[in-house]
PDB file of N, CA and C in Angstrom:
ATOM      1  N   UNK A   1      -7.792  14.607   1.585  1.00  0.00           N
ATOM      2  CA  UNK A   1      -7.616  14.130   0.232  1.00  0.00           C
ATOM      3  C   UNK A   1      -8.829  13.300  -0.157  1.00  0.00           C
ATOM      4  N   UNK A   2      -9.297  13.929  -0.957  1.00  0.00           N
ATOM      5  CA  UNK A   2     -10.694  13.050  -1.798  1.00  0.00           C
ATOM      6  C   UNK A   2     -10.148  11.783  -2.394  1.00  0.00           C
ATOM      7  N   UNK A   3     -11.376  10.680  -2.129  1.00  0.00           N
ATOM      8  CA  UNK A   3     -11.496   9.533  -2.868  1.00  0.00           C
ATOM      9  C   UNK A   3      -9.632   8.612  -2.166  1.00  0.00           C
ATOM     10  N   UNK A   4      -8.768   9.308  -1.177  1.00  0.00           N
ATOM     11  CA  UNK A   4      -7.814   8.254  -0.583  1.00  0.00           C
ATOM     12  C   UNK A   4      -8.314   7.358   0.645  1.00  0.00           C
ATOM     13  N   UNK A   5      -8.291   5.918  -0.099  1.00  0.00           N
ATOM     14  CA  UNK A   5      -8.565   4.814   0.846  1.00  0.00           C
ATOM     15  C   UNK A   5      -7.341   4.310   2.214  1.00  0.00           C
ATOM     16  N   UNK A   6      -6.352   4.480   1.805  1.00  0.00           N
ATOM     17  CA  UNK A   6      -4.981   4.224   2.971  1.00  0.00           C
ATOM     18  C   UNK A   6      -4.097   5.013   2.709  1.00  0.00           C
ATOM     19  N   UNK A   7      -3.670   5.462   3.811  1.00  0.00           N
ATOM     20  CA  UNK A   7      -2.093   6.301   3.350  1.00  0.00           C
ATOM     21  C   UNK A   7      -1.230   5.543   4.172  1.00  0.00           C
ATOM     22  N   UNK A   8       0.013   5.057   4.018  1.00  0.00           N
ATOM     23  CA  UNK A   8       0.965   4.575   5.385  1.00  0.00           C
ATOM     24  C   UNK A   8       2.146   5.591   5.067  1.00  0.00           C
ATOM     25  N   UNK A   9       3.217   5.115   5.770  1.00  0.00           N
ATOM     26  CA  UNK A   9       4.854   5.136   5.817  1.00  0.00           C
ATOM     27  C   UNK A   9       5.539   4.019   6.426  1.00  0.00           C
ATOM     28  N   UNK A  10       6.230   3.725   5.715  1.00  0.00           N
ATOM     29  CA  UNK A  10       6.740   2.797   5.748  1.00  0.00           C
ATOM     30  C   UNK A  10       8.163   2.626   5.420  1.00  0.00           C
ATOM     31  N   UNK A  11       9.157   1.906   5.978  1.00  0.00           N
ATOM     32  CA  UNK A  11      10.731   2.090   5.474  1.00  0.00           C
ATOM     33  C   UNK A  11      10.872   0.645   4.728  1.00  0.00           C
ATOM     34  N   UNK A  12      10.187   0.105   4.704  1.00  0.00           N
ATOM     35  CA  UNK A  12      10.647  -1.410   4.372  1.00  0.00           C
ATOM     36  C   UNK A  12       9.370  -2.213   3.205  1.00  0.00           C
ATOM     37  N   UNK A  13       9.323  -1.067   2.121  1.00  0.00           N
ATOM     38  CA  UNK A  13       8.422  -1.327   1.563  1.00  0.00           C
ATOM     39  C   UNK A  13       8.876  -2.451   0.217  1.00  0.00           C
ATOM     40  N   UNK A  14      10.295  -2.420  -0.173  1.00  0.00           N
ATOM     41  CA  UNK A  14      11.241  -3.271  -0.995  1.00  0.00           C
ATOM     42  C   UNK A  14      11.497  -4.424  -0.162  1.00  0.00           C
ATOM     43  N   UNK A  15      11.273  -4.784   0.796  1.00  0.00           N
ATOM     44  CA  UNK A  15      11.367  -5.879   1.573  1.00  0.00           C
ATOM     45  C   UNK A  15       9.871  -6.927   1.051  1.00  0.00           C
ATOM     46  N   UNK A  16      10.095  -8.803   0.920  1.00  0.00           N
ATOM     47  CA  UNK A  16       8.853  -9.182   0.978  1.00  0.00           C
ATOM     48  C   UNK A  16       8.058  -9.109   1.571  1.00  0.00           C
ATOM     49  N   UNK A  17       8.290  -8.910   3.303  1.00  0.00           N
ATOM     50  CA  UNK A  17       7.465  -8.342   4.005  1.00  0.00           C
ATOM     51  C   UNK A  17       6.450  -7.251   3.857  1.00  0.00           C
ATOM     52  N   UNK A  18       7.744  -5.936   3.137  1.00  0.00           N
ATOM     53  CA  UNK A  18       6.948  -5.240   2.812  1.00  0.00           C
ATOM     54  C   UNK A  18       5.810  -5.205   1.579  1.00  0.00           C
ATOM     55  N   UNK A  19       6.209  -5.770   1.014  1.00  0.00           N
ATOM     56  CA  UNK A  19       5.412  -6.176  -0.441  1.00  0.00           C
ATOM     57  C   UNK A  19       4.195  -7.003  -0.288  1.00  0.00           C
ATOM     58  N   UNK A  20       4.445  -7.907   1.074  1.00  0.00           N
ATOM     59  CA  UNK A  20       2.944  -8.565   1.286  1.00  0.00           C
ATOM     60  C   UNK A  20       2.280  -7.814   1.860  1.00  0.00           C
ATOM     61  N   UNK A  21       2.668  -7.015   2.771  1.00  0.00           N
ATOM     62  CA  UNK A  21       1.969  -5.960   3.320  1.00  0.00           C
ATOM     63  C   UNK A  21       0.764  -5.035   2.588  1.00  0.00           C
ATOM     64  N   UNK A  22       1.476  -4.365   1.034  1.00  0.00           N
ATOM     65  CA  UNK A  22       0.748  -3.478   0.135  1.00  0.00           C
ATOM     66  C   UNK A  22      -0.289  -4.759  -0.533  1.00  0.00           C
ATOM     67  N   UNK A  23       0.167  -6.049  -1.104  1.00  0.00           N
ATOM     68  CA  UNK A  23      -1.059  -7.267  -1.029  1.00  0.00           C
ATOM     69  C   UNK A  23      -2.061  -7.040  -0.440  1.00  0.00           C
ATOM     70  N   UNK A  24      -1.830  -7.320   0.379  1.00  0.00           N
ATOM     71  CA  UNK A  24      -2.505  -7.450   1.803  1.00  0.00           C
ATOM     72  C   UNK A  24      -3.767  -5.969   1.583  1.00  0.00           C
ATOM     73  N   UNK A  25      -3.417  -5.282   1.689  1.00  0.00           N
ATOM     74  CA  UNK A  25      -3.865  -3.795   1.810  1.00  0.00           C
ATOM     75  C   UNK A  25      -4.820  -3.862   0.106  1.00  0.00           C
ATOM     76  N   UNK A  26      -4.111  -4.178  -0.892  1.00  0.00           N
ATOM     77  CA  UNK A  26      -4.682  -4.218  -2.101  1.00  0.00           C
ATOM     78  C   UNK A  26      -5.705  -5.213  -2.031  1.00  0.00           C
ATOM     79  N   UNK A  27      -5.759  -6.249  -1.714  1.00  0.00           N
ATOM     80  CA  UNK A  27      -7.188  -7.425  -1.360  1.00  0.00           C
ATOM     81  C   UNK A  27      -7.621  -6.822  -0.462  1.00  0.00           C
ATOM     82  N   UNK A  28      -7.689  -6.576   0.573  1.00  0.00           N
ATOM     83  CA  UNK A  28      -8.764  -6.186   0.987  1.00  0.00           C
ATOM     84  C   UNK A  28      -9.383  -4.855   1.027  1.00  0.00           C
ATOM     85  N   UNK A  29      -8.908  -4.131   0.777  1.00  0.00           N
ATOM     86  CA  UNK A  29      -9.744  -2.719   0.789  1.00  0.00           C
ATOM     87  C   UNK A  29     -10.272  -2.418  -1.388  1.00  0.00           C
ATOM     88  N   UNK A  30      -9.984  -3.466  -1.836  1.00  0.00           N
ATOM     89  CA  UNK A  30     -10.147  -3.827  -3.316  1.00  0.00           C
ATOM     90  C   UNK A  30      -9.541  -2.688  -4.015  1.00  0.00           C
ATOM     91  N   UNK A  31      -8.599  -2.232  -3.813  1.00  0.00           N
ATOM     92  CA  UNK A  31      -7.898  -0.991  -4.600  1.00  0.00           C
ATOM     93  C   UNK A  31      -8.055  -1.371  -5.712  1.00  0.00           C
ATOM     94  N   UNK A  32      -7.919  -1.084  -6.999  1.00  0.00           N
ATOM     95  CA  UNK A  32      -7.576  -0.591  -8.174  1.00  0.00           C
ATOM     96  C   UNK A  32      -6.192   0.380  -8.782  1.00  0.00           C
ATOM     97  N   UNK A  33      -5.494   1.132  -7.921  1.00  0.00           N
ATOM     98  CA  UNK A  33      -4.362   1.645  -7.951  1.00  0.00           C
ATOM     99  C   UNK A  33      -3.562   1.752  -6.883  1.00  0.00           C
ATOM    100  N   UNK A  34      -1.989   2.254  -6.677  1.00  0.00           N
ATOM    101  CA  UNK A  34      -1.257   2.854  -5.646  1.00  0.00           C
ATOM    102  C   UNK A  34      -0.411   3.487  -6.236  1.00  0.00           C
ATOM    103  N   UNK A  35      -0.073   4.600  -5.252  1.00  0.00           N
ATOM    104  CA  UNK A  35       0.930   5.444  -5.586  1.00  0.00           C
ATOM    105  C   UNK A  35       2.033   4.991  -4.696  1.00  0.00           C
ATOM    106  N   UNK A  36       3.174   4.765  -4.456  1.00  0.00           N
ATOM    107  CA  UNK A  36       4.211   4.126  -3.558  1.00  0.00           C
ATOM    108  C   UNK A  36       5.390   5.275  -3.877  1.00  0.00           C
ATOM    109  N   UNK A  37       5.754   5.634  -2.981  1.00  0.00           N
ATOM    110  CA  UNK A  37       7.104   7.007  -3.439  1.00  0.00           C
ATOM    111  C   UNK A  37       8.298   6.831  -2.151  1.00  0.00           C
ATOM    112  N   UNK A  38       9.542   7.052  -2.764  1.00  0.00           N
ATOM    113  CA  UNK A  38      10.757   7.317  -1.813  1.00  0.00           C
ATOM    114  C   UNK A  38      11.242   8.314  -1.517  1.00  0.00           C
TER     115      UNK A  38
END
């Protein structure tokens, strides 16, 4: 896939945990977008 910086899986992405996690991932790799799907 062109131009994708991270892909994960993840079950616990509605969790704060999980939510600091995609943070986390968004500062430092400087995203500009995400796609997040269930």
């Amino acid at each position: 896939m062109n131009d994708v910086i991270i892909a994960k899986k993840s079950s616990f992405l509605c969790t704060e945990a999980g939510q600091g996690e995609i943070m986390k991932d968004i500062e430092e790799k400087k995203l500009n977008r995400i796609i997040a799907s269930a």
